[in-house]
Protein backbone atom coordinates (compact mmCIF):
# COMPACT_ATOMS: atom_id res chain seq x y z
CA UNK A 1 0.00 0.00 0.00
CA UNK A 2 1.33 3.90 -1.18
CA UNK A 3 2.33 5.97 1.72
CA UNK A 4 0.16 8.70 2.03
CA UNK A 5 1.14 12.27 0.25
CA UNK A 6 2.94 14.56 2.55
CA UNK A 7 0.93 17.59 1.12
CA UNK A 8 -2.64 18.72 0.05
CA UNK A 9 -1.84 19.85 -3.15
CA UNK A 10 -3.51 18.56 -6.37
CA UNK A 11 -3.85 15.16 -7.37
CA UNK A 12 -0.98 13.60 -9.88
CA UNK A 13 -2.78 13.10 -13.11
CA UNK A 14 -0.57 10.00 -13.90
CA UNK A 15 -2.16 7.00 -12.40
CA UNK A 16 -1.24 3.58 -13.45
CA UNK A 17 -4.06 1.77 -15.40
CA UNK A 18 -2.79 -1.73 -14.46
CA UNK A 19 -2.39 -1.29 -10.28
CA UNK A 20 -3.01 -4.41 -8.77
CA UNK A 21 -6.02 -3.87 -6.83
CA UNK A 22 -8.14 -6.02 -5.23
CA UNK A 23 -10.87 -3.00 -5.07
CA UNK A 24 -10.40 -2.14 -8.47
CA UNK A 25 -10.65 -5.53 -9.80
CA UNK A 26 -13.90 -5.01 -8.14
CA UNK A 27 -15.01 -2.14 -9.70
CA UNK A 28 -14.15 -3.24 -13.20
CA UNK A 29 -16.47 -6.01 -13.09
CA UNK A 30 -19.10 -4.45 -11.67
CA UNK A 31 -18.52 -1.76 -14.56
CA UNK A 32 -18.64 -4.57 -16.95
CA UNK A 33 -21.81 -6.21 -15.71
CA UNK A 34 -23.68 -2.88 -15.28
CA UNK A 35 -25.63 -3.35 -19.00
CA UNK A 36 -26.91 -6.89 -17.03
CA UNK A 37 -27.85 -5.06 -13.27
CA UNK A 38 -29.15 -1.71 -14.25
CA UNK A 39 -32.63 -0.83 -13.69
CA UNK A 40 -32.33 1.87 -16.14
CA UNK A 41 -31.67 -1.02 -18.91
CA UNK A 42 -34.61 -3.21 -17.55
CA UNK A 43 -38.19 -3.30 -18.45
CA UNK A 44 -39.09 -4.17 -14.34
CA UNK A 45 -42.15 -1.51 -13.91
CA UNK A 46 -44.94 -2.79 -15.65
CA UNK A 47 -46.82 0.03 -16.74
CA UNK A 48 -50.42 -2.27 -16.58
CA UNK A 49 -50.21 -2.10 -12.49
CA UNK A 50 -52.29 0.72 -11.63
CA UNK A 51 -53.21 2.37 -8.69
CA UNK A 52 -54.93 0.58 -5.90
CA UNK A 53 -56.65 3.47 -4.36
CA UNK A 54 -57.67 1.09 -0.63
CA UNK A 55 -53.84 0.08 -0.50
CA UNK A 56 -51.56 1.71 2.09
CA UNK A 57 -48.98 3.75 0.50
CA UNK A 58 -46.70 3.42 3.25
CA UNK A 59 -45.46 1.52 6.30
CA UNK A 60 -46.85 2.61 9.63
CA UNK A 61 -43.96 1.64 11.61
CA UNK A 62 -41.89 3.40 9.63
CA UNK A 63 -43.18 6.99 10.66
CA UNK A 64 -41.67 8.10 13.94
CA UNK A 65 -45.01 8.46 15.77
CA UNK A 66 -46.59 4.98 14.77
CA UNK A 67 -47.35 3.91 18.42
CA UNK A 68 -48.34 7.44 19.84
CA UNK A 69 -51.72 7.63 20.96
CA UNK A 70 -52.39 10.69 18.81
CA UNK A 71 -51.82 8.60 15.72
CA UNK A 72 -53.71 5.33 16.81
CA UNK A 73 -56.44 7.02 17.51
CA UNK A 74 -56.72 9.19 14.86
CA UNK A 75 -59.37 9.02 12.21
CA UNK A 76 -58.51 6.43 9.18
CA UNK A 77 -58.68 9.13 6.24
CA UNK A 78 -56.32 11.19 7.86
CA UNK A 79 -53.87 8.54 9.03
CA UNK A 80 -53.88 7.33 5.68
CA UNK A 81 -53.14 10.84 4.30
CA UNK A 82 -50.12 10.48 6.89
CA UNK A 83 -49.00 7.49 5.18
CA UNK A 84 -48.94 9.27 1.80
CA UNK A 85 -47.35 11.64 3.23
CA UNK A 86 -44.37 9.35 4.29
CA UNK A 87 -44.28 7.94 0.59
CA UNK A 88 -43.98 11.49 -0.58
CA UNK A 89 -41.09 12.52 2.03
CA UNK A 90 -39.37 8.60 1.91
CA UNK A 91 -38.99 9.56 -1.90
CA UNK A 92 -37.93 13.27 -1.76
CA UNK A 93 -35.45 12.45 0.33
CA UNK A 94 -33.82 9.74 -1.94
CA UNK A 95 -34.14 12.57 -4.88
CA UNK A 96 -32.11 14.81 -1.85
CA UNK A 97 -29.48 11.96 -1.68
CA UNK A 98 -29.26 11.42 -5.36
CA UNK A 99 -28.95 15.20 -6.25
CA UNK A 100 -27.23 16.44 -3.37
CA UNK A 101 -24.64 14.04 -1.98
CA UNK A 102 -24.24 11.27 -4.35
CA UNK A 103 -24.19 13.00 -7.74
CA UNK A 104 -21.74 15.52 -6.61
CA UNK A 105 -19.02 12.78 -5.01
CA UNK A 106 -19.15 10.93 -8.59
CA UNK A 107 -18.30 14.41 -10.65
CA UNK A 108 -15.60 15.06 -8.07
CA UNK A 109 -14.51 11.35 -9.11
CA UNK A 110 -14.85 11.83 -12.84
CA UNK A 111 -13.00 15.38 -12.77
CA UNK A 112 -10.31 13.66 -10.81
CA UNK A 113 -10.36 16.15 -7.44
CA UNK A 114 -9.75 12.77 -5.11
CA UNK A 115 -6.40 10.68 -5.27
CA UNK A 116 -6.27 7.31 -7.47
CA UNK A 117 -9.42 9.10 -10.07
CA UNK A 118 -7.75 9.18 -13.05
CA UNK A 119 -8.20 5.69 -13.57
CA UNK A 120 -10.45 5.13 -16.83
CA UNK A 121 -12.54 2.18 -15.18
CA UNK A 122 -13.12 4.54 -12.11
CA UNK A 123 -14.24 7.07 -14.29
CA UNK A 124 -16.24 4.58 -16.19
CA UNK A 125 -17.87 2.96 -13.08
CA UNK A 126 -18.35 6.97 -12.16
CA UNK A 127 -20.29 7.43 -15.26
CA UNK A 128 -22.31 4.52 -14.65
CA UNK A 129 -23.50 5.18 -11.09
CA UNK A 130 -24.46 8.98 -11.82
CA UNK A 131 -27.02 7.10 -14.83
CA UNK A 132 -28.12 4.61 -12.32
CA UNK A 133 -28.90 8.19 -10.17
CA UNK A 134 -30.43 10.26 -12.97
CA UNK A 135 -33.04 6.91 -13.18
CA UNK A 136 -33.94 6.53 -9.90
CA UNK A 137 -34.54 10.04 -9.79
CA UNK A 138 -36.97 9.89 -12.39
CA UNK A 139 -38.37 7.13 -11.31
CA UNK A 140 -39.16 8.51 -7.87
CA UNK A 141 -40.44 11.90 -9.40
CA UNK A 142 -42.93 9.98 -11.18
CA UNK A 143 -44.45 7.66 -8.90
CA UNK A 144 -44.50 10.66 -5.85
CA UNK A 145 -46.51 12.52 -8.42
CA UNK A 146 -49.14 9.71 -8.83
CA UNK A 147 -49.40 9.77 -5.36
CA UNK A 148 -49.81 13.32 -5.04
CA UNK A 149 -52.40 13.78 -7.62
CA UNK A 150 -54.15 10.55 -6.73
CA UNK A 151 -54.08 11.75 -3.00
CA UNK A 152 -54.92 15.23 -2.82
CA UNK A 153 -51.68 16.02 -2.05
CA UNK A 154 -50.19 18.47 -4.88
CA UNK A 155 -49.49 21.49 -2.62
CA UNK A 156 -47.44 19.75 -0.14
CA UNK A 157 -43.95 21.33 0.27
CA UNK A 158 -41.47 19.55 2.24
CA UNK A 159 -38.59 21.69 4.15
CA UNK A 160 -34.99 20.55 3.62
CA UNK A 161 -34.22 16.98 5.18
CA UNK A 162 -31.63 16.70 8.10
CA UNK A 163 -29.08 14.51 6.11
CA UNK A 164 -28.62 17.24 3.25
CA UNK A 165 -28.74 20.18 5.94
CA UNK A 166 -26.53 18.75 8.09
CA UNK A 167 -23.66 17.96 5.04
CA UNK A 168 -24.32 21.28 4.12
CA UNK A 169 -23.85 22.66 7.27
CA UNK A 170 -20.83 20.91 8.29
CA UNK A 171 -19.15 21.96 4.95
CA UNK A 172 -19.89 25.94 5.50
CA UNK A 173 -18.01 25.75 8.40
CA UNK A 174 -14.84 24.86 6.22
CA UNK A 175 -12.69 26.90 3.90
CA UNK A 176 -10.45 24.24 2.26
CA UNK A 177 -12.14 22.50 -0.68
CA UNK A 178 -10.40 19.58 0.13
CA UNK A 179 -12.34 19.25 3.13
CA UNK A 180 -16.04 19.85 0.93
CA UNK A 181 -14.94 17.28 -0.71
CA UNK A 182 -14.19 14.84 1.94
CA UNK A 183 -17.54 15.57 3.85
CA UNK A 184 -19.08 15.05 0.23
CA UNK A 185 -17.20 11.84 0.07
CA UNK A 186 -18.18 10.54 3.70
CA UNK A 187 -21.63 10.94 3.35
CA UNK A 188 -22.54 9.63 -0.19
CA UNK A 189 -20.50 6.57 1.55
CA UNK A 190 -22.33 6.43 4.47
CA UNK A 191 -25.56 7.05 2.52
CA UNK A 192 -25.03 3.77 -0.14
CA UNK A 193 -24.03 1.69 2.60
CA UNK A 194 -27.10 2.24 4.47
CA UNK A 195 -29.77 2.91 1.50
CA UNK A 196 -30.07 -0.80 0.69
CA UNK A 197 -31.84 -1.40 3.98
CA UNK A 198 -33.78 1.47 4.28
CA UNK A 199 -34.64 0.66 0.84
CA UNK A 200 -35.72 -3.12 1.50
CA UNK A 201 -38.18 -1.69 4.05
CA UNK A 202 -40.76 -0.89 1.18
CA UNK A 203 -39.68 -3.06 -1.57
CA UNK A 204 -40.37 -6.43 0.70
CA UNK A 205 -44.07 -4.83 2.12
CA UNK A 206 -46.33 -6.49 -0.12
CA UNK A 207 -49.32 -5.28 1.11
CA UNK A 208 -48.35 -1.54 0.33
CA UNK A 209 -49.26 0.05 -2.58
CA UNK A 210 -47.63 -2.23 -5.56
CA UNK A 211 -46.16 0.91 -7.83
CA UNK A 212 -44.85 2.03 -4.76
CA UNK A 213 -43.70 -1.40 -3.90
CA UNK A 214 -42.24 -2.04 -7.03
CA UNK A 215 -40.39 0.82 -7.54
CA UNK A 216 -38.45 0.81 -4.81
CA UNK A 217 -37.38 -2.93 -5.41
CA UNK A 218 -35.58 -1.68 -8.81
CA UNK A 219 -34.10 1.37 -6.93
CA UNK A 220 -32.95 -1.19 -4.02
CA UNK A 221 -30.94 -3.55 -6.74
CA UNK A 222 -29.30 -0.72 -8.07
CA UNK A 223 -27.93 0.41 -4.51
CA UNK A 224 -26.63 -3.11 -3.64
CA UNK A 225 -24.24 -2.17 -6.25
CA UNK A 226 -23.69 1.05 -5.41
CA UNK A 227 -22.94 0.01 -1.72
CA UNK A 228 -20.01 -2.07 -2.84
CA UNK A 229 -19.16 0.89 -5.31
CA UNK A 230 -18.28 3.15 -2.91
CA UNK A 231 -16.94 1.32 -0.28
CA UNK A 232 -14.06 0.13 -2.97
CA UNK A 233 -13.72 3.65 -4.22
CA UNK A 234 -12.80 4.28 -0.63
CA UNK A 235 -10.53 1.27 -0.22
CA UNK A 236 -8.78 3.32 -3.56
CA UNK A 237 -8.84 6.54 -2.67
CA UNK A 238 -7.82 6.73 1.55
CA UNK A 239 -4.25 5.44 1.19
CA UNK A 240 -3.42 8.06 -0.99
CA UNK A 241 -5.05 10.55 0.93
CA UNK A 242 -2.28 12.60 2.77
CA UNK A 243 -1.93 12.16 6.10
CA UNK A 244 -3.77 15.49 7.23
CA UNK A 245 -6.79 14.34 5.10
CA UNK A 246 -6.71 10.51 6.45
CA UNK A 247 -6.80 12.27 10.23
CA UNK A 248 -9.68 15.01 8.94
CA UNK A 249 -11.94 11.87 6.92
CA UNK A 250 -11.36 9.78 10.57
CA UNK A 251 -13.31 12.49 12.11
CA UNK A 252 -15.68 13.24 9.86
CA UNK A 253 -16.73 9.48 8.37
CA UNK A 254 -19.03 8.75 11.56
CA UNK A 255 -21.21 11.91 11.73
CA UNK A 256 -23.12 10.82 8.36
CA UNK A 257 -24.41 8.09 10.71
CA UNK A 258 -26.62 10.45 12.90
CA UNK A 259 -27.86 12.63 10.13
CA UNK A 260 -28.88 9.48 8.17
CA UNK A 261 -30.85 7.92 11.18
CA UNK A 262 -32.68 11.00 11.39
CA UNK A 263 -36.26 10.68 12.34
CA UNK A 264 -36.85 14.07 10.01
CA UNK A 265 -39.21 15.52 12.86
CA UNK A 266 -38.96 19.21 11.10
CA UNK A 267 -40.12 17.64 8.01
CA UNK A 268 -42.67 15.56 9.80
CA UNK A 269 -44.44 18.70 11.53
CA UNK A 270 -44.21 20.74 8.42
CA UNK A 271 -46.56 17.95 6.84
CA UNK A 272 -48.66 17.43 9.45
CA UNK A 273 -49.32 21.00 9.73
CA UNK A 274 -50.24 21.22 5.84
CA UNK A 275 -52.67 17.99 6.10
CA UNK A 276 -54.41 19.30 9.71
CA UNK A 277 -53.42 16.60 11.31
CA UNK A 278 -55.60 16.79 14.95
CA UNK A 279 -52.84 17.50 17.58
CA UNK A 280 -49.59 17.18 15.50
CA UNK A 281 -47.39 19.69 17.77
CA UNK A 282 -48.39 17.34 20.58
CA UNK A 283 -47.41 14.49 19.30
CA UNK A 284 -44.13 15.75 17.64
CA UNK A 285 -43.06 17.03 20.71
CA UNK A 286 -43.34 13.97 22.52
CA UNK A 287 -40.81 12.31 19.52
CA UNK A 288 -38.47 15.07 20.09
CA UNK A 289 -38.25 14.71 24.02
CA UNK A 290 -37.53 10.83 23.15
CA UNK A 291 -34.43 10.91 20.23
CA UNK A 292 -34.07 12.53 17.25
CA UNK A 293 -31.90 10.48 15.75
CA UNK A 294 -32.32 6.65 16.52
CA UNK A 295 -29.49 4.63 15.54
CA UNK A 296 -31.19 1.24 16.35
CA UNK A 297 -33.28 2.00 12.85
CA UNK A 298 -29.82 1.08 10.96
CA UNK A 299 -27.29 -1.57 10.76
CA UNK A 300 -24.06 0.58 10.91
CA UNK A 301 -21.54 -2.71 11.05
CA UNK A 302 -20.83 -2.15 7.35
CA UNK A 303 -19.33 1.07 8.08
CA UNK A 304 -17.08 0.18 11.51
CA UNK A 305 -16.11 -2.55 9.32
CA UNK A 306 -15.15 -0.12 6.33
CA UNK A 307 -13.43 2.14 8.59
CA UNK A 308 -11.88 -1.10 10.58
CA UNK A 309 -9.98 -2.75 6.92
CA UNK A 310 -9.16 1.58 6.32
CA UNK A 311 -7.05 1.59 9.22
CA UNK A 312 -9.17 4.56 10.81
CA UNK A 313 -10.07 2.83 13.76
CA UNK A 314 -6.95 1.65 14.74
CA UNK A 315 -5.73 5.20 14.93
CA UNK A 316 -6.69 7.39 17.87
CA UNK A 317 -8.25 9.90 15.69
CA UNK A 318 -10.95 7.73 14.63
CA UNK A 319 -11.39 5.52 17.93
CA UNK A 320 -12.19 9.09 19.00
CA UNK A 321 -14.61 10.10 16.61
CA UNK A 322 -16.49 6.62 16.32
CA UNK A 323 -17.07 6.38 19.94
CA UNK A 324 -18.16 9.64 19.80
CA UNK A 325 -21.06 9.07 17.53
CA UNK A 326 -21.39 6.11 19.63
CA UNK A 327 -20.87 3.77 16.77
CA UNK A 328 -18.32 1.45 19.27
C-alpha cells in the first residue's frame, strides 16, 4: 500500500491503469456487468399495475409516531393521508441523496479532485453510477406525483431533510475544498451503505401500494451495487489521501451516521401541519423529548467494518470520533 502524500496539493494526473487492486478488480467487473444489473436497462415496472386506491402507500412503523396515541387514535382518512405523506417525504429524500450528496461525489470522481481518479474504469464505473442516479430520480419523481395527484396532495412542500442540511452545514463551516470534498465523500458513503436497507423496508411490504412497492425494489438492486461501489472507491482513494486528510476523513466518516438515522421531525411537523393533522405539535413534541436520531433504525456494522480494513479505527483519531457518535 502507497504511503500517504505529505501535502494537500492537487492530485498527480498519472495513475497507473494496471495497479493491482483487489478493489479495483472489483469495480471493473461491476462496470462490466452494469448493461446486465441496471434498472435503467430493464423493463421491471410494468406500466399495466395501476393504482390501488384502498392500498396503504406506506409503512406505519416506519413513521416516527406509529405507536403514539395521537396517531392510533386518529381518524382512518387522515392517518392514511399520513402514510402518503411518508411515501412522498421517503422519496424526496432519496431525490435529496441522489442530487445532493451522491451526484456531486461521482463528478468530483470523474474530474479527478480525489487521489487514485484518473483511472479510466473509475471514471467509467463513475459514469455509470451517476445514470443509475439520474433513473432513480426519475423514477421517484414519477411515482411521488401519482401519489400526489391521486391523493390530494399536490401542494405539499417539504422543508430541507436533516441529512442534506446537516452535510451542508458541516461543509460551510470549512474553507479548504479539500475538506467539501471529503464531507461530500463521507456521506454519499455512508448514505449507499445504508440505503439498501432502508430501501428493502418498502420493496419487501407487499401489502403496500404495488407501484410504490415495485419501484423501490428496482431502486434497491441498483444500490446493492452502489454500496459495494463506494466502499471500494474508498478502499482506492484513503491510502493516498495525505496524512492530514486521512486524520480530517477519521473524524468526519461517523457523523453521516446520525444525520442518516434521522427521524426528520422538522419535516414531519411541516406535513402534518399542511394535512391538519388533529394534535400534531403534541405528538411531535413527545418524539423530540424521546431521540431525534435513533441509531437502532440502521445496521451501521458495514461502516465500523469499512473504517476497521481503512485503518481509521486503529488510529486514535478515529477511535475518537467513532465512539463519539457512539458507533463502538
Amino acid at each position: 500500500m502507497n504511503m500517504p502524500k505529505t501535502s494537500s496539493n492537487d492530485y498527480d494526473d498519472s495513475v497507473d491503469e494496471a495497479f493491482d487492486n483487489q478493489s479495483f478488480e472489483v469495480l471493473e467487473q461491476l462496470a462490466e456487468h452494469w448493461e446486465l444489473r441496471a434498472g435503467v436497462k430493464k423493463k421491471e415496472l410494468n406500466p399495466e399495475i395501476t393504482f390501488d386506491a384502498h392500498a396503504p402507500d406506506f409503512l406505519p412503523e416506519l413513521l416516527p409516531f406509529h405507536n403514539h396515541d395521537l396517531f392510533l387514535s386518529a381518524d382512518s382518512q387522515v392517518k392514511s393521508k399520513a402514510l402518503s405523506c411518508g411515501w412522498v417525504a421517503y422519496n424526496e429524500k432519496t431525490i435529496d441523496i441522489e442530487s445532493y450528496i451522491v451526484s456531486p461525489s461521482c463528478l468530483d470522481i470523474l474530474y479527478g479532485r480525489l487521489p487514485q481518479t484518473q483511472n479510466s474504469i473509475i471514471k467509467w464505473t463513475a459514469s455509470e453510477t451517476l445514470t443509475d442516479e439520474a433513473y432513480h430520480v426519475l423514477l421517484v419523481t414519477n411515482t411521488c406525483r401519482i401519489t400526489r395527484q391521486r391523493r390530494g396532495l399536490e401542494t405539499l412542500k417539504l422543508p430541507t431533510f436533516d441529512l442534506v442540511r446537516f452535510m451542508q452545514r458541516e461543509m460551510a463551516m470549512v474553507d479548504e475544498e479539500w475538506k467539501k470534498r471529503l464531507i461530500n465523500l463521507a456521506t454519499a458513503t455512508v448514505s449507499e451503505v445504508f440505503v439498501s436497507d432502508y430501501l428493502s423496508l418498502i420493496a419487501d411490504a407487499e401489502h403496500i401500494q404495488p407501484i410504490n412497492r415495485l419501484t423501490t425494489d428496482v431502486h434497491r438492486k441498483d444500490e446493492m451495487a452502489h454500496s459495494s461501489i463506494f466502499k471500494h472507491l474508498m478502499k482506492i482513494i484513503y491510502p493516498y489521501l495525505t496524512q492530514k486528510e486521512q486524520d480530517y476523513l477519521a473524524e468526519i466518516l461517523p457523523k453521516p451516521v446520525s444525520w442518516f438515522a434521522s427521524q426528520e421531525l422538522d419535516v414531519w411537523e411541516s406535513m402534518l401541519s399542511q394535512i391538519r393533522f388533529p394534535n400534531y405539535q403534541e405528538m411531535i413534541a413527545d418524539c423530540r423529548s424521546e431521540h431525534i436520531v435513533n441509531l437502532g433504525r440502521i445496521d451501521y456494522s458495514g461502516l465500523t467494518t469499512l473504517a476497521d480494513e481503512l485503518g481509521i479505527l486503529r488510529s486514535q483519531r478515529g477511535q475518537d470520533s467513532f465512539g463519539e457518535a457512539g458507533l463502538q
